[in-house]
Protein backbone atom coordinates (compact mmCIF):
# COMPACT_ATOMS: atom_id res chain seq x y z
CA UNK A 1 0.00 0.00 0.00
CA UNK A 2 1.39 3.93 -0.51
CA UNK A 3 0.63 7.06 1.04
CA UNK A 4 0.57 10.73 -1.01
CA UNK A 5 3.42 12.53 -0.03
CA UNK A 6 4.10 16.30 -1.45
CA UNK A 7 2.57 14.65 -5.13
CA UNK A 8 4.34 11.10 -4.84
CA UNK A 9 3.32 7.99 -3.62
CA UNK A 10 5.62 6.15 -0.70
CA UNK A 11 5.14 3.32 1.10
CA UNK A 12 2.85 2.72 3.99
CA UNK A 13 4.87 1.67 6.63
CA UNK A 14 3.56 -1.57 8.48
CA UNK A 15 2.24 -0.90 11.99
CA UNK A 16 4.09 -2.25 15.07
CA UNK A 17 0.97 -5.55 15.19
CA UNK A 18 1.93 -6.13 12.02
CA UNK A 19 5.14 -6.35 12.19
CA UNK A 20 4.35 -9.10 15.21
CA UNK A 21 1.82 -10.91 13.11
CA UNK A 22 4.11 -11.04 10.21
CA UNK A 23 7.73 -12.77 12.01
CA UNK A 24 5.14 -14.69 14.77
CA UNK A 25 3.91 -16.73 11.81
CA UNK A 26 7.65 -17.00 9.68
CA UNK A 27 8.81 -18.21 13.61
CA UNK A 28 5.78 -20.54 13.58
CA UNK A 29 6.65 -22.06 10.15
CA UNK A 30 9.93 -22.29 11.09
CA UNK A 31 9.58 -24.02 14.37
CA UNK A 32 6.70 -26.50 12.59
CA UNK A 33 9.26 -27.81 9.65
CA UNK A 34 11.93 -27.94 12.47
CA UNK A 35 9.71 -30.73 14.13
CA UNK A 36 9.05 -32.14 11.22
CA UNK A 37 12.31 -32.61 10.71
CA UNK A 38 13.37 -34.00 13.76
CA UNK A 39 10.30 -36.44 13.90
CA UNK A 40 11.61 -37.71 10.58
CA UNK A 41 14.99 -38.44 11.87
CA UNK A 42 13.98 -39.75 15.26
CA UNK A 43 11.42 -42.46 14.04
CA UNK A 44 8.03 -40.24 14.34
CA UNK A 45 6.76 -37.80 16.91
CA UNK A 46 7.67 -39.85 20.12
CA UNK A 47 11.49 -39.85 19.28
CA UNK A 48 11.31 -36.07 19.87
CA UNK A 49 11.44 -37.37 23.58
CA UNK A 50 14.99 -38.91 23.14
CA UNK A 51 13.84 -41.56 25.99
CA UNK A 52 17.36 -43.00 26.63
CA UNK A 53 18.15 -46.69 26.46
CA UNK A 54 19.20 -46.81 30.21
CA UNK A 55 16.58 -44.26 30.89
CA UNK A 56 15.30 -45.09 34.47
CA UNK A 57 12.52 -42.69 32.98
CA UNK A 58 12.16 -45.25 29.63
CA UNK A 59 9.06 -47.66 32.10
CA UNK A 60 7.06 -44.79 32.91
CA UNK A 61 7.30 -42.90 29.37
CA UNK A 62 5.99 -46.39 27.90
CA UNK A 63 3.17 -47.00 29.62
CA UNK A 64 1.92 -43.86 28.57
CA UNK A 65 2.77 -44.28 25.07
CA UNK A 66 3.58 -47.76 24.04
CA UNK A 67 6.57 -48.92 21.75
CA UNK A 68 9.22 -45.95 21.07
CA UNK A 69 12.44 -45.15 19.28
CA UNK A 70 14.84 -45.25 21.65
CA UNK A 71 18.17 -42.92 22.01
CA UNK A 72 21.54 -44.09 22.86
CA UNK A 73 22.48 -44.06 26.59
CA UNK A 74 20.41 -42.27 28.18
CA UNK A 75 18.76 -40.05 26.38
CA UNK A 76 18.08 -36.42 26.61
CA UNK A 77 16.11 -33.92 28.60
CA UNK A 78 12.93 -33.91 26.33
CA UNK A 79 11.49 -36.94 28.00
CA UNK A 80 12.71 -35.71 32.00
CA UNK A 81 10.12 -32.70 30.83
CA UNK A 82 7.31 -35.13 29.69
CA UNK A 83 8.03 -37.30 32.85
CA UNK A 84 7.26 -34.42 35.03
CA UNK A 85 4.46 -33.15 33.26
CA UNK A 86 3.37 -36.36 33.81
CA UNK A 87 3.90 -36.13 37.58
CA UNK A 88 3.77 -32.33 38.47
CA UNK A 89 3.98 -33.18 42.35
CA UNK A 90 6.96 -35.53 42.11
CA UNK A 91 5.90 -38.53 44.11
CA UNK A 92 6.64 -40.91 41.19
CA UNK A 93 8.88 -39.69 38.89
CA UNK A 94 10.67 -37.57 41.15
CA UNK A 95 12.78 -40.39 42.73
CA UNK A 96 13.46 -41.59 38.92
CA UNK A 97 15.40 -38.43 38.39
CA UNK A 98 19.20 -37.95 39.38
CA UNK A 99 18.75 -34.56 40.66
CA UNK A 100 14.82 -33.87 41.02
CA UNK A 101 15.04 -30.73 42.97
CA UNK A 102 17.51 -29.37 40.14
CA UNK A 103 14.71 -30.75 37.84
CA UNK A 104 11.43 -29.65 39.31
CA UNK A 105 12.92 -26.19 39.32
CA UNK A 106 11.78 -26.04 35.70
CA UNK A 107 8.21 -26.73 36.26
CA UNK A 108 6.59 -24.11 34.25
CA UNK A 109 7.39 -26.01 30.77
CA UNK A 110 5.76 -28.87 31.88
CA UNK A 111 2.74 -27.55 33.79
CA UNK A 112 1.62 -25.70 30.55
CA UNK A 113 2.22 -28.46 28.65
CA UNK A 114 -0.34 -30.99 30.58
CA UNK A 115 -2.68 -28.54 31.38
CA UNK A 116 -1.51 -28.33 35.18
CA UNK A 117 -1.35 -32.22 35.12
CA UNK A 118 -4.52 -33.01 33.10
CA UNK A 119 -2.75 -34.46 30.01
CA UNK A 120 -1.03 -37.55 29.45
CA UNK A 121 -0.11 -39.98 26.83
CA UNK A 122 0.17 -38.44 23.39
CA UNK A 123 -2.09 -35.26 24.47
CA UNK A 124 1.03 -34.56 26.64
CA UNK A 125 3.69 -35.03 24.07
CA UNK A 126 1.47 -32.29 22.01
CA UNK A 127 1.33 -30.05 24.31
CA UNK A 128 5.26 -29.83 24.81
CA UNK A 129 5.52 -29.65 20.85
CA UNK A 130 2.51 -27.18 20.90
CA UNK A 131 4.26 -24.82 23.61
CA UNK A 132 7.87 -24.59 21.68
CA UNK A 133 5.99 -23.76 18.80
CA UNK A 134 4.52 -20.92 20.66
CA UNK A 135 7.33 -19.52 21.91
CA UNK A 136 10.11 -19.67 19.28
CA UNK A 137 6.72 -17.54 17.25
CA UNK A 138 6.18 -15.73 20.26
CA UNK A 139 10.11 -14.69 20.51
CA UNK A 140 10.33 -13.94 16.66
CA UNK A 141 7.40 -11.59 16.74
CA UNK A 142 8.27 -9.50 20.22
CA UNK A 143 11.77 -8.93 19.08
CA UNK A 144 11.02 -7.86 15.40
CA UNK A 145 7.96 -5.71 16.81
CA UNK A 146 10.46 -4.21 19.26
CA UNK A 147 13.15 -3.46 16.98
CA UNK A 148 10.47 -1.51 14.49
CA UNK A 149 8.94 0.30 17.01
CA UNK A 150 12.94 1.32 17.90
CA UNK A 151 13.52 2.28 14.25
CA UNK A 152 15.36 -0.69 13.30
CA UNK A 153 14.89 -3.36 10.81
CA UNK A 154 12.57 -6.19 12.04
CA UNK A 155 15.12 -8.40 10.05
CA UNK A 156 16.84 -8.50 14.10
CA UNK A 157 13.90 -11.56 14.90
CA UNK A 158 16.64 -13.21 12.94
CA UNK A 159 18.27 -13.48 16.05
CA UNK A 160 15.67 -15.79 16.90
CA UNK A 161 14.68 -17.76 13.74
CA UNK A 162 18.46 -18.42 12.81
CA UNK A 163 19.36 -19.33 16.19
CA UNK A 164 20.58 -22.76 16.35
CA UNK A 165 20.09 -22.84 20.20
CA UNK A 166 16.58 -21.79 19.72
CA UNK A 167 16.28 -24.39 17.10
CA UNK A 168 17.52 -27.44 19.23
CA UNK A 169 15.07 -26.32 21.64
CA UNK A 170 12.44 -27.01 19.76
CA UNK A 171 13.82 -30.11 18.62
CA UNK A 172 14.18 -31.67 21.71
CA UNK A 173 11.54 -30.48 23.80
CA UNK A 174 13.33 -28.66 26.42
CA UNK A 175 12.13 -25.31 28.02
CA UNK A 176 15.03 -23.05 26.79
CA UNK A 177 13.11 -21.22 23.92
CA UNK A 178 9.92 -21.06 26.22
CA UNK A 179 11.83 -19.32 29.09
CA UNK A 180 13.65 -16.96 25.61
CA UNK A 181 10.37 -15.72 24.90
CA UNK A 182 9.07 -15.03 28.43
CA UNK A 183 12.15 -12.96 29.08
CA UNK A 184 11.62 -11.16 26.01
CA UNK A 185 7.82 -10.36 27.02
CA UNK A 186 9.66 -9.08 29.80
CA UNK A 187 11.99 -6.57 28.24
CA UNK A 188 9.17 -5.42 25.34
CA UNK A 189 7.08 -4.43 29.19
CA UNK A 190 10.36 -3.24 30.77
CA UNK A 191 10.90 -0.73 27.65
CA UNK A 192 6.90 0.47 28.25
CA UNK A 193 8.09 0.96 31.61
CA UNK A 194 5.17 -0.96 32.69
CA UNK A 195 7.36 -3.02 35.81
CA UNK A 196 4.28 -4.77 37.56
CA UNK A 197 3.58 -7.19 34.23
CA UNK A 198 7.47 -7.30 33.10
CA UNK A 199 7.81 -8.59 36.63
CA UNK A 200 5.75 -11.13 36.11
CA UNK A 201 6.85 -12.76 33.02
CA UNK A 202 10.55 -12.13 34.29
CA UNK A 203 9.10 -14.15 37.12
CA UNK A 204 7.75 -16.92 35.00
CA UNK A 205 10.63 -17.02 32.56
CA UNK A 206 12.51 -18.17 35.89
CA UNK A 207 10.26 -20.86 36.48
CA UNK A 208 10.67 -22.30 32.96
CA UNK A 209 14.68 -22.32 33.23
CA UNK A 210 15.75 -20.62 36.55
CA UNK A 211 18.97 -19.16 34.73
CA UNK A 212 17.37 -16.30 32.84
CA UNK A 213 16.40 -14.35 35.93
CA UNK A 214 19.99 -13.15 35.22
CA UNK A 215 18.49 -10.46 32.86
CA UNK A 216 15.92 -8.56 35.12
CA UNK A 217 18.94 -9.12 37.94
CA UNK A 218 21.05 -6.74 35.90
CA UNK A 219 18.11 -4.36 34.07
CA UNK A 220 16.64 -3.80 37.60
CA UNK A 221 20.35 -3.07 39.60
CA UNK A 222 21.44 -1.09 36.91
CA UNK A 223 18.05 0.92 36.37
CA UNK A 224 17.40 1.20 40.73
CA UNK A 225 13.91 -0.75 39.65
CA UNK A 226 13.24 -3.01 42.50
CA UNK A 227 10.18 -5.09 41.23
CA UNK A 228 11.88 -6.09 38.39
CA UNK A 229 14.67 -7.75 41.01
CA UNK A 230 11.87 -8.48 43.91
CA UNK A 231 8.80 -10.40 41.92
CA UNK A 232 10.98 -12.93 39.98
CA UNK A 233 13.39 -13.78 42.80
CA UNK A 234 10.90 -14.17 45.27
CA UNK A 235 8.64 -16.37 42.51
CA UNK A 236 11.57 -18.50 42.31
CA UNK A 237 12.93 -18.78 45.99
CA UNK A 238 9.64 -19.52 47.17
CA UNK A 239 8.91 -22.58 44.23
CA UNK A 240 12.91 -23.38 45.31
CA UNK A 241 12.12 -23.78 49.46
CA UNK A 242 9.43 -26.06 48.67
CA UNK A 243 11.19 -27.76 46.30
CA UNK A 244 14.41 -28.22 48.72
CA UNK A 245 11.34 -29.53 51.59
CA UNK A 246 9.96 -32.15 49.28
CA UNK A 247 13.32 -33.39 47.47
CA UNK A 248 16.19 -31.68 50.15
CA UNK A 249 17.84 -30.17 46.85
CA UNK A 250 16.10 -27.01 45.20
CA UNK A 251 18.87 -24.73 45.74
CA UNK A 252 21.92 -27.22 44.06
CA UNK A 253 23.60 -25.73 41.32
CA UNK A 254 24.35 -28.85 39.93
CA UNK A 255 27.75 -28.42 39.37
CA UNK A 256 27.38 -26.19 36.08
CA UNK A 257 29.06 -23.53 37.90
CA UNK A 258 33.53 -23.56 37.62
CA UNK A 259 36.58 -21.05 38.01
CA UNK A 260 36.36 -18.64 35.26
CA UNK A 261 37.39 -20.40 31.52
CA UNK A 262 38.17 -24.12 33.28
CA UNK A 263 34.36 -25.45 32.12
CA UNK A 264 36.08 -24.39 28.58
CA UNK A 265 39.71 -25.86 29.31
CA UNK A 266 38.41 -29.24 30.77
CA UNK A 267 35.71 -29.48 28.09
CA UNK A 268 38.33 -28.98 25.60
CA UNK A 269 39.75 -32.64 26.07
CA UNK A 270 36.22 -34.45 24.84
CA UNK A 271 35.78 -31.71 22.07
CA UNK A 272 38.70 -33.48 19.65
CA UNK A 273 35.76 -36.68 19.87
CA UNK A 274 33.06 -34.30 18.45
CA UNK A 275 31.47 -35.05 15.42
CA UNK A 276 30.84 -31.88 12.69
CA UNK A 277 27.57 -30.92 13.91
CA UNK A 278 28.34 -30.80 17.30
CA UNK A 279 31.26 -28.92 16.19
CA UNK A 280 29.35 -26.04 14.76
CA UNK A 281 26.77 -26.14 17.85
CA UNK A 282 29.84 -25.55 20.00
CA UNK A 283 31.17 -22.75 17.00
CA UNK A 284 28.39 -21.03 17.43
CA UNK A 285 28.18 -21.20 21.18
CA UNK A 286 31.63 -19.65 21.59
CA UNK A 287 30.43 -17.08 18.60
CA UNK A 288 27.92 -16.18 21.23
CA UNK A 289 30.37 -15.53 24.26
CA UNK A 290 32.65 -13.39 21.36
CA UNK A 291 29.63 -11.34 20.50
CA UNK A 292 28.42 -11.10 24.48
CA UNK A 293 31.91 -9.75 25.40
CA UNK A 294 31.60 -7.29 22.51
CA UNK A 295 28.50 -5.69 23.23
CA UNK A 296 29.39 -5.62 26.75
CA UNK A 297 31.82 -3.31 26.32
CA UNK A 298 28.90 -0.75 24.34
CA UNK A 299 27.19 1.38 25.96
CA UNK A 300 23.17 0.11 25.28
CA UNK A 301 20.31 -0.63 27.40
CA UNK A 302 20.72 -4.49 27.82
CA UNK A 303 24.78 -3.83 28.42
CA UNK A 304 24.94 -5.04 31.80
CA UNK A 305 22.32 -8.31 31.13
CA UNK A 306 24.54 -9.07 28.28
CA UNK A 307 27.91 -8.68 30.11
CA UNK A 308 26.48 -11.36 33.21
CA UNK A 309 25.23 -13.75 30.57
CA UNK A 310 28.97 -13.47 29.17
CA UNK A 311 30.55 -13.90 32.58
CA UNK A 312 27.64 -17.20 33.14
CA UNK A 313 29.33 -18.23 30.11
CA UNK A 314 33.07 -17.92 31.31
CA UNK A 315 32.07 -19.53 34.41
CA UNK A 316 30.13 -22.54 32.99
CA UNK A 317 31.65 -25.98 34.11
CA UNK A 318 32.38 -28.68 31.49
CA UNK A 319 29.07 -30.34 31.94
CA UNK A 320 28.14 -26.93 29.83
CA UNK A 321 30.55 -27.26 27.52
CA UNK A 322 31.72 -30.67 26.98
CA UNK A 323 28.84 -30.82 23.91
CA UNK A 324 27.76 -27.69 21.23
CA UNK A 325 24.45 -28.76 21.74
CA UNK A 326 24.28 -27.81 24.97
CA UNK A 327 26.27 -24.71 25.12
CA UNK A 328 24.09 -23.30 21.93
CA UNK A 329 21.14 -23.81 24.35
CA UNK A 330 22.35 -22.02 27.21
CA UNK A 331 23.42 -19.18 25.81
CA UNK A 332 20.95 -18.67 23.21
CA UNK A 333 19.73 -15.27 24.58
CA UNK A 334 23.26 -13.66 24.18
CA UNK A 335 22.03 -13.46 20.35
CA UNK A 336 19.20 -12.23 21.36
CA UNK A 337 19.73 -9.40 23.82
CA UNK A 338 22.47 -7.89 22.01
CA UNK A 339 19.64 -8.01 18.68
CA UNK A 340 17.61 -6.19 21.46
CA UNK A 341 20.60 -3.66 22.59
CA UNK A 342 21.13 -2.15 18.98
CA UNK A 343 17.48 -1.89 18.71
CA UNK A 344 16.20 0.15 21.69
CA UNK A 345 17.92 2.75 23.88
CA UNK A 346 17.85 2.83 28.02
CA UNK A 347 13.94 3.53 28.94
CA UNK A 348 14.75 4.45 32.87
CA UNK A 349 15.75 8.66 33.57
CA UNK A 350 17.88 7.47 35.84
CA UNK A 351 20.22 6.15 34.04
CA UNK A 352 20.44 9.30 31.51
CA UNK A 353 23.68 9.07 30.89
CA UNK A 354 22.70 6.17 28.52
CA UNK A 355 19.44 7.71 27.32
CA UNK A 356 21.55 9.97 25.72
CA UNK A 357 23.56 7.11 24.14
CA UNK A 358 22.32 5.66 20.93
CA UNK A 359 22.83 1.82 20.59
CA UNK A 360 26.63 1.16 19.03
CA UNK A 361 27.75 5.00 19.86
């Protein structure tokens, strides 16, 4: 469509909804031939679990949905969220599990997808395919919507669609791309400085992967905004106490956590036994740390989220890095935020000295 302007007609430009509707639905498409995909190379829809060989989860997955392809060893963390989904209070399953408070910490993944614990069987499976979906379209249209509404190209939900981390997500069923697009609802309410509701999806982005609540940590220190810090940390301490009561372990860190760069340096020694995909997964992860120390050093809005999710990065044990694929998960958002940071300029009058500053200057 054009517009008259002084005699000539120019283009109409598209309005911020859509701009949303447009890369929601290319992020939908994408995430729907990504499953396709992977339920072609898996054996069908129920290999999207990866329900391990030696899976102590492998009995309980079965009964619910018969004969399965199988992974090697076992298996991946698609089928511990089905298994809790399955079990939202933990009485079964949780004893299955090798850390179950570490694992229960990520209930919100698997509450959505059973309906708070109505689904099983298939309907289950669905609903974890169904809520990746959602997100990675959810993500894709927030962050081009945002970066219009900034005066930059909406070509940044890129940082979504092309992101293999968000990709593998999908793939496998795990809750990183649902907690991506939860923090992102959070930022696009952050920048309307609307704190209340970015507090609360901050808040549930921590309860779909506890890690993310690094990004309203650092927006709300750095901006003096106190229920961006309060809602999501109290959310999650709260869900972690009762965890810690039923399983005596909602506060472990799992050992993910090392000295700054030896998760890299030990992970190193498995990384020559890599084949090429896992290669570029781990590539790409490090492009992400690369790119996270660079904008770190620019003065944007989302400087200070980006710089801790560099330093998680540096501090990440081996059982981060020893594989791309799950490095490329974890730090997924990097891509994202610093998408976000040359899109958008600080929102809070406090901090004016970075008002002032445009993204990159």
């Amino acid at each position: 469509m054009f517009r008259a302007i002084d005699g000539q007609k120019a283009p109409i430009e598209p309005t911020k909804k859509q701009v949303f509707s447009r890369w929601a639905a290319i992020g939908l498409v994408v995430g729907v031939f990504l499953v396709w995909a992977q339920a072609n190379a898996v054996g069908g829809i129920t290999g999207m679990l990866e329900v391990g060989e030696a899976s102590a989860l492998r009995p309980v997955i079965e009964e619910q949905l018969g004969d399965i392809p199988l992974a090697e060893g076992p298996g991946h963390d698609g089928q511990i969220f089905y298994g809790i989904g399955l079990d939202l209070g933990g009485d079964r399953v949780g004893p299955l599990l090798d850390d179950p408070g570490y694992r229960y910490r990520r209930i919100l993944m698997p509450f959505v997808a059973s309906m708070s614990g109505l689904l099983d069987g298939r309907a289950l499976l669905y609903g974890q395919i169904l809520v990746v979906l959602g997100s990675m379209s959810l993500a894709s249209g927030l962050v081009a919507a945002m970066s219009r509404q900034a005066g930059r190209s909406d070509l940044l939900a890129l940082s979504v669609v092309l992101n293999p981390g968000v990709w593998l997500s999908v793939q496998l069923l795990t809750s990183d791309v649902m907690s991506l697009a939860l923090m992102v609802l959070g930022l696009y309410y952050f920048t309307q400085r609307r704190d209340r509701p970015s507090a609360l999806w901050f808040a549930m982005s921590g309860l779909a992967k506890d890690v993310v609540l690094l990004t309203p940590l650092a927006l709300g220190l750095r901006n003096r905004r106190k229920t961006i810090i309060f809602v999501p940390v109290a959310v999650l301490s709260v869900w972690m106490l009762i965890l810690t009561v039923k399983f005596g372990s909602g506060f472990n860190p799992r050992g993910n956590l090392a000295w700054p760069f030896k998760g890299m340096v030990d992970a190193a020694a498995n990384w020559a036994h890599l084949d090429l995909k896992e290669w570029v997964y781990l590539a790409v992860a490090l492009g992400f740390v690369v790119v996270g120390a660079t904008w770190s050093l620019r003065r944007t809005w989302l400087r200070w989220p980006i710089a801790t999710w560099t330093l998680l990065a540096v501090v990440s044990s081996n059982w981060v890095w020893d594989f791309g694929n799950n490095a490329v998960r974890a730090f997924a958002p990097i891509a994202v935020l610093a998408a976000l940071a040359g899109s958008q300029v600080s929102v809070d009058p406090v901090t004016t000295d970075e008002a002032l500053t445009a993204a990159g200057t």
